[in-house]
PDB file of N, CA and C in Angstrom:
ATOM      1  N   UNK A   1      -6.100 -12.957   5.081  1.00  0.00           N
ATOM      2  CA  UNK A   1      -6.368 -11.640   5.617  1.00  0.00           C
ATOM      3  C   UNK A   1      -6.682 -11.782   7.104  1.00  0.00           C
ATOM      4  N   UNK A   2      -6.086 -10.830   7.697  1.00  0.00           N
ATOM      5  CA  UNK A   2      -6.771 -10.876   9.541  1.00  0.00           C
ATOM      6  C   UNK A   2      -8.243 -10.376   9.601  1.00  0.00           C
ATOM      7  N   UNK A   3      -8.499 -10.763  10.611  1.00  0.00           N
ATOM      8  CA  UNK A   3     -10.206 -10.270  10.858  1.00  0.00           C
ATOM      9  C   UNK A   3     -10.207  -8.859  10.828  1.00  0.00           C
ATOM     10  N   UNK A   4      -9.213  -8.108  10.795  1.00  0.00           N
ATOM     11  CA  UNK A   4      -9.588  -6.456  10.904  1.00  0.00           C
ATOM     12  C   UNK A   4      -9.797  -6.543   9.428  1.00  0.00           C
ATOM     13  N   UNK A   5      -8.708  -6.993   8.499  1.00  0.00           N
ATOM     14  CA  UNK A   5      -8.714  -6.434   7.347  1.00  0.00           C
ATOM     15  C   UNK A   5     -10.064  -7.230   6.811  1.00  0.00           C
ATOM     16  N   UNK A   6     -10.459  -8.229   7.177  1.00  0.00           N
ATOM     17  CA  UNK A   6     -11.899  -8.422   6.639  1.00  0.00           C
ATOM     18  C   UNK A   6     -12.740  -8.025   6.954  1.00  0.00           C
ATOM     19  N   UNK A   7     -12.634  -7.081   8.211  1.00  0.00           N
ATOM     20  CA  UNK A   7     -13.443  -6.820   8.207  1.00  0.00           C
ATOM     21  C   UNK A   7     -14.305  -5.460   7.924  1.00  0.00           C
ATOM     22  N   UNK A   8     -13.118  -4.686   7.389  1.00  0.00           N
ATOM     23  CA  UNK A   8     -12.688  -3.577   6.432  1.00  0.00           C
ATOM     24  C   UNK A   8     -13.165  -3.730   5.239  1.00  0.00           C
ATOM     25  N   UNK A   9     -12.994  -4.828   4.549  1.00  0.00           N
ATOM     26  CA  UNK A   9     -13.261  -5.150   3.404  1.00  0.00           C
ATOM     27  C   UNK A   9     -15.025  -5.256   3.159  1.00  0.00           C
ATOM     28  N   UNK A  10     -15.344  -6.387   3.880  1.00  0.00           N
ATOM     29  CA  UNK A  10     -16.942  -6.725   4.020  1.00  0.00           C
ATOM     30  C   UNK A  10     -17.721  -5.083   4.691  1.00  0.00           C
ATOM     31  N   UNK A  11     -16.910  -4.107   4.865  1.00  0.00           N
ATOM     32  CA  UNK A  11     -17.712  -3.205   5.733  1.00  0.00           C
ATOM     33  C   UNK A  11     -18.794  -3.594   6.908  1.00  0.00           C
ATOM     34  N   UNK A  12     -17.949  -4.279   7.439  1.00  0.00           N
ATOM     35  CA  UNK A  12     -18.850  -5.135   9.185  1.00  0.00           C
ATOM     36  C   UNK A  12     -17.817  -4.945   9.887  1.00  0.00           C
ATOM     37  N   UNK A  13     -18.253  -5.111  11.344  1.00  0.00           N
ATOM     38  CA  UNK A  13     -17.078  -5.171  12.321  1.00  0.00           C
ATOM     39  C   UNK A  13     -16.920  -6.144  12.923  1.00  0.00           C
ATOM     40  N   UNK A  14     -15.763  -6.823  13.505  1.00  0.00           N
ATOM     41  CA  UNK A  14     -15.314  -7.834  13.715  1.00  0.00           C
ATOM     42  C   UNK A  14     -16.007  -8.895  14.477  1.00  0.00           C
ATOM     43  N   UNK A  15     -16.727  -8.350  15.240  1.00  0.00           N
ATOM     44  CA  UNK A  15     -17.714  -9.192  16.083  1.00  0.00           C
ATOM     45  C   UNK A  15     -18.432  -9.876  15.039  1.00  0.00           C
ATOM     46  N   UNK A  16     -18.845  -9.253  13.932  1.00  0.00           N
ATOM     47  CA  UNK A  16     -19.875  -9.550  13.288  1.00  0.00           C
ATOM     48  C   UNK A  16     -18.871 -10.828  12.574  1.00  0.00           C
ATOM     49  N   UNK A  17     -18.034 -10.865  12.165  1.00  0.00           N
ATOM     50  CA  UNK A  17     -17.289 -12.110  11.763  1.00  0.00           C
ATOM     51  C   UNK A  17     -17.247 -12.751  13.013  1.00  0.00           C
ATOM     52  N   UNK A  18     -17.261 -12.304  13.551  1.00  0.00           N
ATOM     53  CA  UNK A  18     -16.843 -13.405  14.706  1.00  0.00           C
ATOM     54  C   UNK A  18     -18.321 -14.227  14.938  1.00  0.00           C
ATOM     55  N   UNK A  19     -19.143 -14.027  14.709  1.00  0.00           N
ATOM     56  CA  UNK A  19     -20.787 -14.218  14.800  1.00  0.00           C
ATOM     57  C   UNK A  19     -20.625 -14.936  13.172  1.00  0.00           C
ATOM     58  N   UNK A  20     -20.572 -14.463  12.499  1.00  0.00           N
ATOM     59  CA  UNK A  20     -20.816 -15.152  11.299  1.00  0.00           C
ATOM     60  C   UNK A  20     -20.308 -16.668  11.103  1.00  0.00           C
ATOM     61  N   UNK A  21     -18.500 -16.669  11.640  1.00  0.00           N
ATOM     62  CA  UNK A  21     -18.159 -17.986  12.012  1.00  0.00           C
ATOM     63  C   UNK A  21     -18.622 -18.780  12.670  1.00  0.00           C
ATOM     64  N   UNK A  22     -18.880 -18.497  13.815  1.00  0.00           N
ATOM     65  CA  UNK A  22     -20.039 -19.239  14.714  1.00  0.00           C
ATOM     66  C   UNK A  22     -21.487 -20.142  14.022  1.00  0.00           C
ATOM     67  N   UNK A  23     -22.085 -18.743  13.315  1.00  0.00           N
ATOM     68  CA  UNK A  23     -23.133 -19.207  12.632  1.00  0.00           C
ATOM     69  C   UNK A  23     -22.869 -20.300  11.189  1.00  0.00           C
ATOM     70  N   UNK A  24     -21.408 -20.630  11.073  1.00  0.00           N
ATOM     71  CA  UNK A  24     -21.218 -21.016   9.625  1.00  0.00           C
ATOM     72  C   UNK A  24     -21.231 -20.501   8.403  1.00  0.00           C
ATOM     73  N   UNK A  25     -21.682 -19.324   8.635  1.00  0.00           N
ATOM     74  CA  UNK A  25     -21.443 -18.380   6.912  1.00  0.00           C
ATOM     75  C   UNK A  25     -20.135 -18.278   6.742  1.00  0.00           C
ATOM     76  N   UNK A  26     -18.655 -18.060   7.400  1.00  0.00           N
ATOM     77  CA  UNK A  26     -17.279 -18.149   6.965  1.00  0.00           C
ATOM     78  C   UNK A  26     -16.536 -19.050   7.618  1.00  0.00           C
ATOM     79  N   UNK A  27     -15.293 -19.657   6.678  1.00  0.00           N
ATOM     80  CA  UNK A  27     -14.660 -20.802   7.650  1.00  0.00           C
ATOM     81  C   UNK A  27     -13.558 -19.746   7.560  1.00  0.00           C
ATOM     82  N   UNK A  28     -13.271 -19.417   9.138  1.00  0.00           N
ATOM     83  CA  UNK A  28     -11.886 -18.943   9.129  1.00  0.00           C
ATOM     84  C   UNK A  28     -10.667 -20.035   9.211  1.00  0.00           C
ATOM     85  N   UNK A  29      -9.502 -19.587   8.790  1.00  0.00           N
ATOM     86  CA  UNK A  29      -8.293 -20.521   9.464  1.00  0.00           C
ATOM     87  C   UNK A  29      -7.890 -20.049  10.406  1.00  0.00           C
ATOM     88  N   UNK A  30      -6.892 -21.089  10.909  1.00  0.00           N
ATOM     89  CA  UNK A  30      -6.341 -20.512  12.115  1.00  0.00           C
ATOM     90  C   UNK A  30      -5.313 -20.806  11.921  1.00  0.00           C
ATOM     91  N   UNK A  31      -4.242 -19.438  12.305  1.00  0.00           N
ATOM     92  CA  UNK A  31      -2.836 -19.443  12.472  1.00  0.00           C
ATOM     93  C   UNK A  31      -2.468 -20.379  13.539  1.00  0.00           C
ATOM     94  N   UNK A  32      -0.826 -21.245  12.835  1.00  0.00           N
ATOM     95  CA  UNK A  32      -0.797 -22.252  13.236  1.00  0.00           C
ATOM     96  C   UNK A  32      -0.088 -22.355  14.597  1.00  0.00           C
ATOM     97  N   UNK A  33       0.621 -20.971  14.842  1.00  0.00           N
ATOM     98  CA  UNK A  33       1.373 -20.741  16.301  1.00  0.00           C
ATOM     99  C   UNK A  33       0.413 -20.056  17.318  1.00  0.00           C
ATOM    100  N   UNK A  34      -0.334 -19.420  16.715  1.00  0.00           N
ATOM    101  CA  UNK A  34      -1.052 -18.005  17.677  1.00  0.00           C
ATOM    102  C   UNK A  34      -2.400 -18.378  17.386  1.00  0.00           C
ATOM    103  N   UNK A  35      -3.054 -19.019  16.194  1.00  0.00           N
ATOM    104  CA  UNK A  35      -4.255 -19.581  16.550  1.00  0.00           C
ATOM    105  C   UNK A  35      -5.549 -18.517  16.007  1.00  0.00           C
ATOM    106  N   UNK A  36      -4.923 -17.387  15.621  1.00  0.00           N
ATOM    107  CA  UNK A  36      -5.708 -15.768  15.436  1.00  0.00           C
ATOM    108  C   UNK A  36      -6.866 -16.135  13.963  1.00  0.00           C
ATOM    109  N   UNK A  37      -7.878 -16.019  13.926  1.00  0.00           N
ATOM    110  CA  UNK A  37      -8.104 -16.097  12.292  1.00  0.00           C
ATOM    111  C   UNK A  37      -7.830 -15.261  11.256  1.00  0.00           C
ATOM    112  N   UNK A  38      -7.981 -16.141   9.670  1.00  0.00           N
ATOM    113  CA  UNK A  38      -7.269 -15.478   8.951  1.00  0.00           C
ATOM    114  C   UNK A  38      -8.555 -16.075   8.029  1.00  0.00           C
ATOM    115  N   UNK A  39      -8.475 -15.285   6.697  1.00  0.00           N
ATOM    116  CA  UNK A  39      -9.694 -15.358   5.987  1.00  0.00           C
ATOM    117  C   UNK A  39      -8.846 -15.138   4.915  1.00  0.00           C
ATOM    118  N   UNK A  40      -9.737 -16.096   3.186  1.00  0.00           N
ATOM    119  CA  UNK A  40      -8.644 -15.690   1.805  1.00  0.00           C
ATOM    120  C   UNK A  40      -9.749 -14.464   1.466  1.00  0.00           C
ATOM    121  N   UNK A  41      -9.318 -14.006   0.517  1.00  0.00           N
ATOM    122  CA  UNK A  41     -10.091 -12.813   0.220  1.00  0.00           C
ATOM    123  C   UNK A  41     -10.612 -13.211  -0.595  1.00  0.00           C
ATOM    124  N   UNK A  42     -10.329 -14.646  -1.624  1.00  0.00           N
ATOM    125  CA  UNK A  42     -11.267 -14.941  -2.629  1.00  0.00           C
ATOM    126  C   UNK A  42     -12.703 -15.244  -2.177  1.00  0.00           C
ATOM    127  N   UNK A  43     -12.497 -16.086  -0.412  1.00  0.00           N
ATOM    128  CA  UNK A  43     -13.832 -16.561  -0.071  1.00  0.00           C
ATOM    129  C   UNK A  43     -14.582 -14.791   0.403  1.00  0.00           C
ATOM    130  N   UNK A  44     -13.753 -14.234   0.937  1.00  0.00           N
ATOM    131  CA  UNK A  44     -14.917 -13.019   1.395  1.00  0.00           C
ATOM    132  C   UNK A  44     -15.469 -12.614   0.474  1.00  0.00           C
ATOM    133  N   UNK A  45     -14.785 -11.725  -0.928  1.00  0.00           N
ATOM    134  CA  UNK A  45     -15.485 -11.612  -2.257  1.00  0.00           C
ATOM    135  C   UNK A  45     -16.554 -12.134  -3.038  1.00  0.00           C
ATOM    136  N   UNK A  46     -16.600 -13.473  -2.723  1.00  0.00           N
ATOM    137  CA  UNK A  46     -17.653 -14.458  -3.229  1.00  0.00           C
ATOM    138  C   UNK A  46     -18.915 -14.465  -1.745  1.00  0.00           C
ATOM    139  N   UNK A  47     -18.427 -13.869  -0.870  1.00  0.00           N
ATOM    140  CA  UNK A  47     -19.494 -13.763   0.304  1.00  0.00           C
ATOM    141  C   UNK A  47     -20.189 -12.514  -0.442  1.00  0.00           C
ATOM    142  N   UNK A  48     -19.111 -11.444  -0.335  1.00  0.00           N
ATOM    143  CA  UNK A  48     -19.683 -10.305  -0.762  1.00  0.00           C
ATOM    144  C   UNK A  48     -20.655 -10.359  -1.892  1.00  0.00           C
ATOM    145  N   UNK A  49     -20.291 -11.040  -2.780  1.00  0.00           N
ATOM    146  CA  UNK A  49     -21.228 -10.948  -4.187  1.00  0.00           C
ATOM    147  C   UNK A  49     -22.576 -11.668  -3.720  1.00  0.00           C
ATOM    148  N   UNK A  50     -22.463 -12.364  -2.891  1.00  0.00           N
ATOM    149  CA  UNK A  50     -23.372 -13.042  -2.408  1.00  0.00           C
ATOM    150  C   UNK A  50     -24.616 -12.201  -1.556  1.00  0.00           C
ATOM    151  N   UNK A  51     -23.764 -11.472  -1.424  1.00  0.00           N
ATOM    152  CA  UNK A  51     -25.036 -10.056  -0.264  1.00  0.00           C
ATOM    153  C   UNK A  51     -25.962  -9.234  -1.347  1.00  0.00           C
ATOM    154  N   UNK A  52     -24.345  -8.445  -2.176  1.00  0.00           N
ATOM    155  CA  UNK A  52     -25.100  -7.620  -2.583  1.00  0.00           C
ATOM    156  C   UNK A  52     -26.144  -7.967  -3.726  1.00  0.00           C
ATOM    157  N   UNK A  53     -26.077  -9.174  -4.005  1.00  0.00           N
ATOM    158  CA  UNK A  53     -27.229  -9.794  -5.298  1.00  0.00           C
ATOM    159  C   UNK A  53     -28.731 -10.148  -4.375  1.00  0.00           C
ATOM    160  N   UNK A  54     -28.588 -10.316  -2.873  1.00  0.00           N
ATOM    161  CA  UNK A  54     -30.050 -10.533  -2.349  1.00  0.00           C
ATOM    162  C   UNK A  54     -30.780  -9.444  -2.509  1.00  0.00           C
TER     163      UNK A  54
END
């Protein structure tokens, strides 16, 4: 998924992934020509479940 669409998904905005990577809560990939991140949706989902149970 691109960072918009995750960040659609997680209901945050992109900075905030972009901060989260930084901090180590998500490993993005990186596209291998352009370098852009990309996120699976299995790991955001399992982030997500992870929020809303605190």
């Amino acid at each position: 998924m691109t960072i918009k669409e995750a960040a659609e998904l997680l209901g945050v905005d992109k900075t905030t992934l972009r901060r989260w990577d930084k901090a180590g809560k998500l490993k993005p990939y990186r596209h291998p020509l352009n370098r852009y991140r990309l996120y699976k949706k299995e790991e955001l989902e399992q982030l997500l479940r992870g929020i809303r149970h605190e």
